[in-house]
Protein backbone atom coordinates (compact mmCIF):
# COMPACT_ATOMS: atom_id res chain seq x y z
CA UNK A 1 146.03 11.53 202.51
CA UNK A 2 147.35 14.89 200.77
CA UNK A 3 147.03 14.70 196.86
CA UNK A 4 145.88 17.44 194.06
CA UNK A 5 142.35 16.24 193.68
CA UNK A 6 139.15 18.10 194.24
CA UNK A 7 136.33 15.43 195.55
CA UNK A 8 137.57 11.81 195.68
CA UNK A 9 134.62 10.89 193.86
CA UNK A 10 135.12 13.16 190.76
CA UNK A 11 138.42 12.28 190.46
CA UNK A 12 137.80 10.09 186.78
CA UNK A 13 135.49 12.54 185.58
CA UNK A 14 137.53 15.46 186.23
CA UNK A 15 140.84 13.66 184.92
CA UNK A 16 139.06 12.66 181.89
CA UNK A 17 138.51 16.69 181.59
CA UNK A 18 141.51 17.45 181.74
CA UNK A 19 143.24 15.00 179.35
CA UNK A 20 140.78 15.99 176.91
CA UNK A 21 141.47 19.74 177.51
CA UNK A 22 145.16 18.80 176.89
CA UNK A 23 145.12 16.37 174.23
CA UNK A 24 142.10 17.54 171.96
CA UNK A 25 144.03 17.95 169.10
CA UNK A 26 144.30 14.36 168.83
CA UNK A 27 141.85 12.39 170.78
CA UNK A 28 138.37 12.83 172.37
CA UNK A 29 135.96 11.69 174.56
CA UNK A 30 132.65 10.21 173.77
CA UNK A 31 130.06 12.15 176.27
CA UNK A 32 129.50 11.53 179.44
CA UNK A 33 131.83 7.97 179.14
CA UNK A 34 135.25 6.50 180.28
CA UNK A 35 135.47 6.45 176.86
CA UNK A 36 138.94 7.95 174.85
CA UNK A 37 139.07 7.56 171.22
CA UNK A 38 140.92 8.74 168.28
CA UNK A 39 139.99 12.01 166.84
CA UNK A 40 139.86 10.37 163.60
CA UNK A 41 139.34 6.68 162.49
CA UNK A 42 140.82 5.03 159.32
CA UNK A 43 137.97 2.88 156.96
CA UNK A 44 139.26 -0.34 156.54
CA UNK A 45 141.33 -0.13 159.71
CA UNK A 46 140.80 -2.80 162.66
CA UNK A 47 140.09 -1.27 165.64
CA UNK A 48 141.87 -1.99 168.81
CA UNK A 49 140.31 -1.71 172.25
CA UNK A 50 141.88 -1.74 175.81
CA UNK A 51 141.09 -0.43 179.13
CA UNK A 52 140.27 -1.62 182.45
CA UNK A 53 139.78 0.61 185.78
CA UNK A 54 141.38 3.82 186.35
CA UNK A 55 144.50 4.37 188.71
CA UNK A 56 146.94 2.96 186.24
CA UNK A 57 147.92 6.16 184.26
CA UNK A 58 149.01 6.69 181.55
CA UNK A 59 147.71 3.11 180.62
CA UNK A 60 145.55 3.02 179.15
CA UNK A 61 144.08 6.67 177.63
CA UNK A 62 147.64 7.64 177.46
CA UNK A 63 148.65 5.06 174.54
CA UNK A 64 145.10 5.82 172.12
CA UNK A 65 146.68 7.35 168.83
CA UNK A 66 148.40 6.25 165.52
CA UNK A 67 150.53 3.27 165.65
CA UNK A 68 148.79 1.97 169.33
CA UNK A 69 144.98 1.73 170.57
CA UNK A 70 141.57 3.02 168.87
CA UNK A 71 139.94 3.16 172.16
CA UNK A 72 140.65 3.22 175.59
CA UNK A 73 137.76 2.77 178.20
CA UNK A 74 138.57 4.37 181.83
CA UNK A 75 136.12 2.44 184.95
CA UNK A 76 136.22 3.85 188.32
CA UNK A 77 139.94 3.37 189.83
CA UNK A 78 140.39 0.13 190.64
CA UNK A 79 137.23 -0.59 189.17
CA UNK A 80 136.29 -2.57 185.75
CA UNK A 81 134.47 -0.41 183.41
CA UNK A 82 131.16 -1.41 182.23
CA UNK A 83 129.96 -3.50 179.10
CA UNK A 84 127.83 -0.92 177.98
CA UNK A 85 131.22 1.53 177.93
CA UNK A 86 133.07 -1.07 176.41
CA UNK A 87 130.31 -1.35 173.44
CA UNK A 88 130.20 2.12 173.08
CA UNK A 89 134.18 1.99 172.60
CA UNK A 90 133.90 -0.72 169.71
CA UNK A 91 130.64 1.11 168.14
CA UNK A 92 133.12 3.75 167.62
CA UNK A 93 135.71 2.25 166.82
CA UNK A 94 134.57 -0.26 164.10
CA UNK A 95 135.73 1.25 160.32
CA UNK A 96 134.48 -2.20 158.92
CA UNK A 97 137.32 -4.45 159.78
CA UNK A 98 136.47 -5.53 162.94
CA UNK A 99 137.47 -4.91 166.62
CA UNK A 100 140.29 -6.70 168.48
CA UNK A 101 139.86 -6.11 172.51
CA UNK A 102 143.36 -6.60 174.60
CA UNK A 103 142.28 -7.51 178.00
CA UNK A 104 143.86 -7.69 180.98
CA UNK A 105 143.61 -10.75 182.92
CA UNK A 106 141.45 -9.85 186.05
CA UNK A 107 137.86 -10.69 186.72
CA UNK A 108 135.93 -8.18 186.07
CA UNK A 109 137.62 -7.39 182.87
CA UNK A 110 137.31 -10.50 181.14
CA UNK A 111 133.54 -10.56 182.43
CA UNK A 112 132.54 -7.02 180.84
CA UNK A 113 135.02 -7.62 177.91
CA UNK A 114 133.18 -10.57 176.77
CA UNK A 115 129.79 -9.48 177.22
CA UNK A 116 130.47 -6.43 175.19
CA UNK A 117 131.66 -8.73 172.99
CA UNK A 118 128.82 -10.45 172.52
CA UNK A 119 126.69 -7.47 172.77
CA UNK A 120 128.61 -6.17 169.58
CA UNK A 121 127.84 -9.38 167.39
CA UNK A 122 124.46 -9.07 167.89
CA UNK A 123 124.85 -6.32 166.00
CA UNK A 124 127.56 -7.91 163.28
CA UNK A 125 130.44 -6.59 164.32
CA UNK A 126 133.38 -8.30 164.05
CA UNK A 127 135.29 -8.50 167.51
CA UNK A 128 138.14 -10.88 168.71
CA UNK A 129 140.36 -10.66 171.84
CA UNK A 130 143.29 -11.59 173.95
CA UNK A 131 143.52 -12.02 177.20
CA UNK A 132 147.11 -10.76 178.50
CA UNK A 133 148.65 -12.46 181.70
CA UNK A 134 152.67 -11.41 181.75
CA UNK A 135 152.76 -11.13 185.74
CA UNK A 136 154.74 -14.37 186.70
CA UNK A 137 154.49 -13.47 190.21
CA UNK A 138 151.60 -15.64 191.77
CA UNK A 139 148.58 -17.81 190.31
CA UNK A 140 145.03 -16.45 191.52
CA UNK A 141 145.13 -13.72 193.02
CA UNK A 142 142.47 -11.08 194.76
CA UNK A 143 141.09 -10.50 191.31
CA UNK A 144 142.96 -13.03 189.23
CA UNK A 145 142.25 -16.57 187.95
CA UNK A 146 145.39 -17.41 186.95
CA UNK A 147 148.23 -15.28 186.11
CA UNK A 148 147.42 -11.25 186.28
CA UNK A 149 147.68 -8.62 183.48
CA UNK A 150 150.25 -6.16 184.23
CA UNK A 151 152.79 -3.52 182.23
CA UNK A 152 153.26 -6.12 179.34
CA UNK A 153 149.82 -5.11 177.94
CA UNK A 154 151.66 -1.89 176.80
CA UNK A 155 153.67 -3.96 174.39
CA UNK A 156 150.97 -5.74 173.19
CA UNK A 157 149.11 -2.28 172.97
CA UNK A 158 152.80 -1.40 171.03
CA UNK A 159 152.98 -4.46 168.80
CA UNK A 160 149.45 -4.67 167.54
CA UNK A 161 149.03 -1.23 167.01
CA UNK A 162 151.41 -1.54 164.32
CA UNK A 163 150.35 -4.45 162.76
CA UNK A 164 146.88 -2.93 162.77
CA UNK A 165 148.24 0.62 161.28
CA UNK A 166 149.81 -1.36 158.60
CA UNK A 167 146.38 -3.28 157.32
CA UNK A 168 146.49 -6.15 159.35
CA UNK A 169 143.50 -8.04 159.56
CA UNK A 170 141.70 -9.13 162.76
CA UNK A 171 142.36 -12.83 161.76
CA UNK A 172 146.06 -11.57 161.56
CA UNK A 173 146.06 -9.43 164.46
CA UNK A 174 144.54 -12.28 166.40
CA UNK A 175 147.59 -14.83 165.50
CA UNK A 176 150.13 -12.03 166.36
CA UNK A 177 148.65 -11.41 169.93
CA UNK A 178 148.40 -15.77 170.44
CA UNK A 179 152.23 -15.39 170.09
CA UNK A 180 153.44 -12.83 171.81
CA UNK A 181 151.35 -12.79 174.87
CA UNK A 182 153.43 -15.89 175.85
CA UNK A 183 156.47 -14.15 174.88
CA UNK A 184 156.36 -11.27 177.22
CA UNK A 185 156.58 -11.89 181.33
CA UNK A 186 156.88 -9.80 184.07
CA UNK A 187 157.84 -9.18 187.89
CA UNK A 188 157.74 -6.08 190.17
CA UNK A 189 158.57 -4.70 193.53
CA UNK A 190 156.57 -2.65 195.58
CA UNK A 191 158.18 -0.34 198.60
CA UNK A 192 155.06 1.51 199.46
CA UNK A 193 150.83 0.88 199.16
CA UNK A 194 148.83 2.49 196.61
CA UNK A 195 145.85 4.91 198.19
CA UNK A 196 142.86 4.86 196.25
CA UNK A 197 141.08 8.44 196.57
CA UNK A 198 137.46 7.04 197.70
CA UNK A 199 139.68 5.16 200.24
CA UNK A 200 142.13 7.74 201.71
CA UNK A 201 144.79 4.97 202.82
CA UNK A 202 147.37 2.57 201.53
CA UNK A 203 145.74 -0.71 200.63
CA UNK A 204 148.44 -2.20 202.62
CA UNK A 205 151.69 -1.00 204.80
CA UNK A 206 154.73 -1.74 204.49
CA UNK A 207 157.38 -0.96 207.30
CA UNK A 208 160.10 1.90 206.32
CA UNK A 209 162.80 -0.68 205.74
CA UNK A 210 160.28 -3.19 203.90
CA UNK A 211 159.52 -4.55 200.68
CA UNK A 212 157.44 -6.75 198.92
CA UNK A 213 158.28 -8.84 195.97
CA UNK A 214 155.64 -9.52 193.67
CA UNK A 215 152.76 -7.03 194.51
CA UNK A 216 150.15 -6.84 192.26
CA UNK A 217 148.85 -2.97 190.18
CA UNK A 218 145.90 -3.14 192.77
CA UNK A 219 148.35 -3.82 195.83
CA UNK A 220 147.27 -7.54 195.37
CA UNK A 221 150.01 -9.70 197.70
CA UNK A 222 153.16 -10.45 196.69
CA UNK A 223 155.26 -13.54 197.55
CA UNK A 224 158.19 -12.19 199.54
CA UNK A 225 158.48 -9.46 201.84
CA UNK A 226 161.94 -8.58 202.90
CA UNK A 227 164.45 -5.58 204.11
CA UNK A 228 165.29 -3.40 201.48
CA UNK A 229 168.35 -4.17 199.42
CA UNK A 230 170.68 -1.69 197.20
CA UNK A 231 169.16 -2.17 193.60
CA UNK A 232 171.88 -4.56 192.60
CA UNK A 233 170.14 -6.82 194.56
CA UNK A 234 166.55 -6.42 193.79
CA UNK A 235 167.38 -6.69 190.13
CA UNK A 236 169.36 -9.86 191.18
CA UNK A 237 165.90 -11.18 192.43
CA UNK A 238 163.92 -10.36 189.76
CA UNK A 239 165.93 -11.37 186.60
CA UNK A 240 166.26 -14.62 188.29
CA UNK A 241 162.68 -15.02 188.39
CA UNK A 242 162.29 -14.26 185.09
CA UNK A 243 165.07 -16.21 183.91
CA UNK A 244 163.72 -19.48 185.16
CA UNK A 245 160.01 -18.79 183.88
CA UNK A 246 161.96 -17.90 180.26
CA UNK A 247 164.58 -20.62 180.83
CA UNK A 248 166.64 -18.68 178.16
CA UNK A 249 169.74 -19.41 176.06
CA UNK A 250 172.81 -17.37 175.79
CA UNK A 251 172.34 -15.21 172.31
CA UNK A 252 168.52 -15.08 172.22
CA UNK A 253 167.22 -11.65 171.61
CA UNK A 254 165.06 -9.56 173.98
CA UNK A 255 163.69 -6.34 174.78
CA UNK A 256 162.92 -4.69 178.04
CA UNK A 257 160.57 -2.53 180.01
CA UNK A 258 161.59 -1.29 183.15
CA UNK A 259 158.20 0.75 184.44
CA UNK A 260 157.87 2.92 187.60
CA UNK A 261 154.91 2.59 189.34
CA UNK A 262 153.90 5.77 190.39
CA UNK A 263 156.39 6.96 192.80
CA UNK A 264 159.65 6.26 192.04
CA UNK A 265 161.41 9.08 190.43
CA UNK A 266 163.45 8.29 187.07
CA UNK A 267 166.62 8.82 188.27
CA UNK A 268 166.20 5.34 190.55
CA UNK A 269 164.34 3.82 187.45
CA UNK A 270 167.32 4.42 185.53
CA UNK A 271 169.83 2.71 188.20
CA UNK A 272 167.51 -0.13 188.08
CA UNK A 273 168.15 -0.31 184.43
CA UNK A 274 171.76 -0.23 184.48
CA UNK A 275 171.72 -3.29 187.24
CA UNK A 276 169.35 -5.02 184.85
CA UNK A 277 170.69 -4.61 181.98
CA UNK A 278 174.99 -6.00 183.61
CA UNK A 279 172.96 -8.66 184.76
CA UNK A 280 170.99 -9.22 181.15
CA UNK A 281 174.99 -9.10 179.57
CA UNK A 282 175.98 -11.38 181.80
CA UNK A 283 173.58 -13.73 180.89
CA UNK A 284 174.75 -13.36 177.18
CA UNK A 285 170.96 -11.85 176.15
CA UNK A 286 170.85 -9.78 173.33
CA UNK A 287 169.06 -7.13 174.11
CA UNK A 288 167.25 -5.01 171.28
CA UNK A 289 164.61 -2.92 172.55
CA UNK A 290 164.37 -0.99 175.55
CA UNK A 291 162.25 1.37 177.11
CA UNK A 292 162.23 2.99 181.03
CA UNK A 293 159.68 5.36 182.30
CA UNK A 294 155.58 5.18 183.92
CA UNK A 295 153.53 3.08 181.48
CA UNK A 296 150.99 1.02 183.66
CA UNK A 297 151.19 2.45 187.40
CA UNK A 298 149.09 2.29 190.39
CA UNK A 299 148.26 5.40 191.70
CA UNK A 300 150.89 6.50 193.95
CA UNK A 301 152.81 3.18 194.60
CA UNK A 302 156.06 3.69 194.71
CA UNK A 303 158.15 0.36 192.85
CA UNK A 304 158.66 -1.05 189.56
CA UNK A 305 158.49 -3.69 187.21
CA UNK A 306 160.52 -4.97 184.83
CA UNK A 307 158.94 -6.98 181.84
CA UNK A 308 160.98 -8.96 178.97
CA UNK A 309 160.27 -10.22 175.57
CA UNK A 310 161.19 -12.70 174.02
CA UNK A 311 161.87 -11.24 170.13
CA UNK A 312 161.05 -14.60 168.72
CA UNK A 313 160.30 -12.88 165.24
CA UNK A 314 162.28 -10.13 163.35
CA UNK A 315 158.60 -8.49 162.46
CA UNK A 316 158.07 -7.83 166.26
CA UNK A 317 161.02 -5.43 166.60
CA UNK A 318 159.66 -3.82 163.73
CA UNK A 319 156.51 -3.45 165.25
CA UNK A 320 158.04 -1.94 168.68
CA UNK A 321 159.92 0.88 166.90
CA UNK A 322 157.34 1.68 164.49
CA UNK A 323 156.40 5.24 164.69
CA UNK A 324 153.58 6.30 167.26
CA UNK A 325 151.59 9.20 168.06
CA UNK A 326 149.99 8.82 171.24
CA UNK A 327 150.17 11.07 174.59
CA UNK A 328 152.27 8.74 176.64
CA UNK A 329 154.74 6.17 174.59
């Protein structure tokens, strides 16, 4: 294992250091916590909460700021974070209007998510949630019931930040995430393991001409493994998929996320984009939005994913161009 760390066990701590060091100007850390926040909170304002184990930078510390989350809260990598950090995110956070948690679907997650949810109404605040699931790959997976929670969440981070930076309410906020979690799906291909620090390996191996199909941000299985392909191909693959869990129309209107996941440089994100997006044209999708870089990765993995939305409302473009300020969109 050769990476830039110090000890593998002070990897969080010290990376939380050092995004605060960088980034103080507009976000901080409550003490000794996986906690990121806003420097500054708006009365009146709901307050949006994400977060889930480290490993998955920038998600989700990289997208707390203006026009996106409140709060992020950073576990150990791989690792949910606790319900006691999670309250301490939403104590923070709360200006009054309430706290809406976007969750990703794993385990852990929902478990700690919902007790600090309940933890937080014992003491009146408002909270609500959403549980995203976008990964159409497989159903139950190591850490999954169900379908897992992969790089869609950053549009839902995207799309309710607005709403919430324009005076939504949490009732409001609540309806918008209920219909455009099942708007947004994804699927992603994996041509290397992930190696956890603690661990000092891949979490699994695959051979120099191999890929996998489906892999999960934890290096959860996938459905397919088969010999590399040019990217045509793998594109082919996965807009298939997607286009029979969508079971679009010629003329409907999407937008795209095409997301490395750790390893693969930009210039090979960008060819995947260009196969996608002859193949999207093909199709006769409109395609309205689009955005190609690392947003949810795992660790070192090298791969990508590519997640659609369907723009079923006019209000939801609106709300993926509206002006951020955050560290990593």
């Amino acid at each position: 294992m050769k990476k830039i760390i110090n000890q593998p066990e002070a990897v969080v701590e010290e990376m939380l250091q050092g995004l605060v060091y960088a980034h103080g100007d507009s976000i901080k850390r409550l003490p000794e916590s996986g906690v990121i926040t806003k420097k500054n909170k708006v009365n009146g304002q709901v307050g949006l909460v994400s977060g889930g184990g480290s490993g998955h930078e920038p998600a989700h510390a990289g997208f707390v700021g203006q026009g996106m989350l409140s709060a992020a809260v950073c576990g150990p990598v791989f690792t949910s974070p606790t319900p006691d950090q999670i309250l301490a995110a939403i104590q923070e956070v709360d200006a009054g209007a309430g706290v809406f948690l976007i969750i990703k679907n794993y385990s852990g997650d929902v478990m700690n998510f919902d007790m600090a949810k309940e933890l937080a109404e014992m003491e009146d605040i408002k909270v609500d949630f959403i549980v995203v699931d976008d990964d159409i790959a497989v159903e139950d997976s190591t850490y999954t019931a169900g379908k897992r929670g992969v790089a869609g969440t950053v549009l839902v981070h995207k799309i309710l930040g607005a709403a919430a930076d324009q005076g939504a309410t949490l009732t409001e906020i609540k309806q918008l995430a209920e219909k455009i979690v099942p708007a947004i799906k994804t699927l992603g291909v994996a041509l290397s393991g992930a190696t956890a620090p603690e661990v000092g390996k891949p979490g699994f191996v695959l051979a120099d001409n191999e890929i996998e199909f489906g892999v999960g941000i934890h290096g959860e299985p996938g459905y397919r493994k088969e010999k590399i392909a040019p990217s045509k191909e793998l594109a082919q693959e996965i807009v298939s998929k997607l286009k029979l869990a969508f079971d679009w129309k010629s003329g409907e209107r999407y937008g795209l996320l095409v997301n490395g996941l750790g390893s693969t440089p930009l210039m090979e994100q960008y060819i995947f984009t260009n196969d996608v997006g002859l193949l999207l044209e093909e199709e006769g999708l409109v395609v309205e939005f689009k955005k190609v870089g690392d947003y949810m990765t795992a660790i070192d993995m090298a791969g990508l994913s590519l997640t659609l939305i369907k723009l079923e409302e006019n209000e939801w473009l609106d709300h993926l161009n509206y002006e951020t300020k955050t560290i990593a969109w």
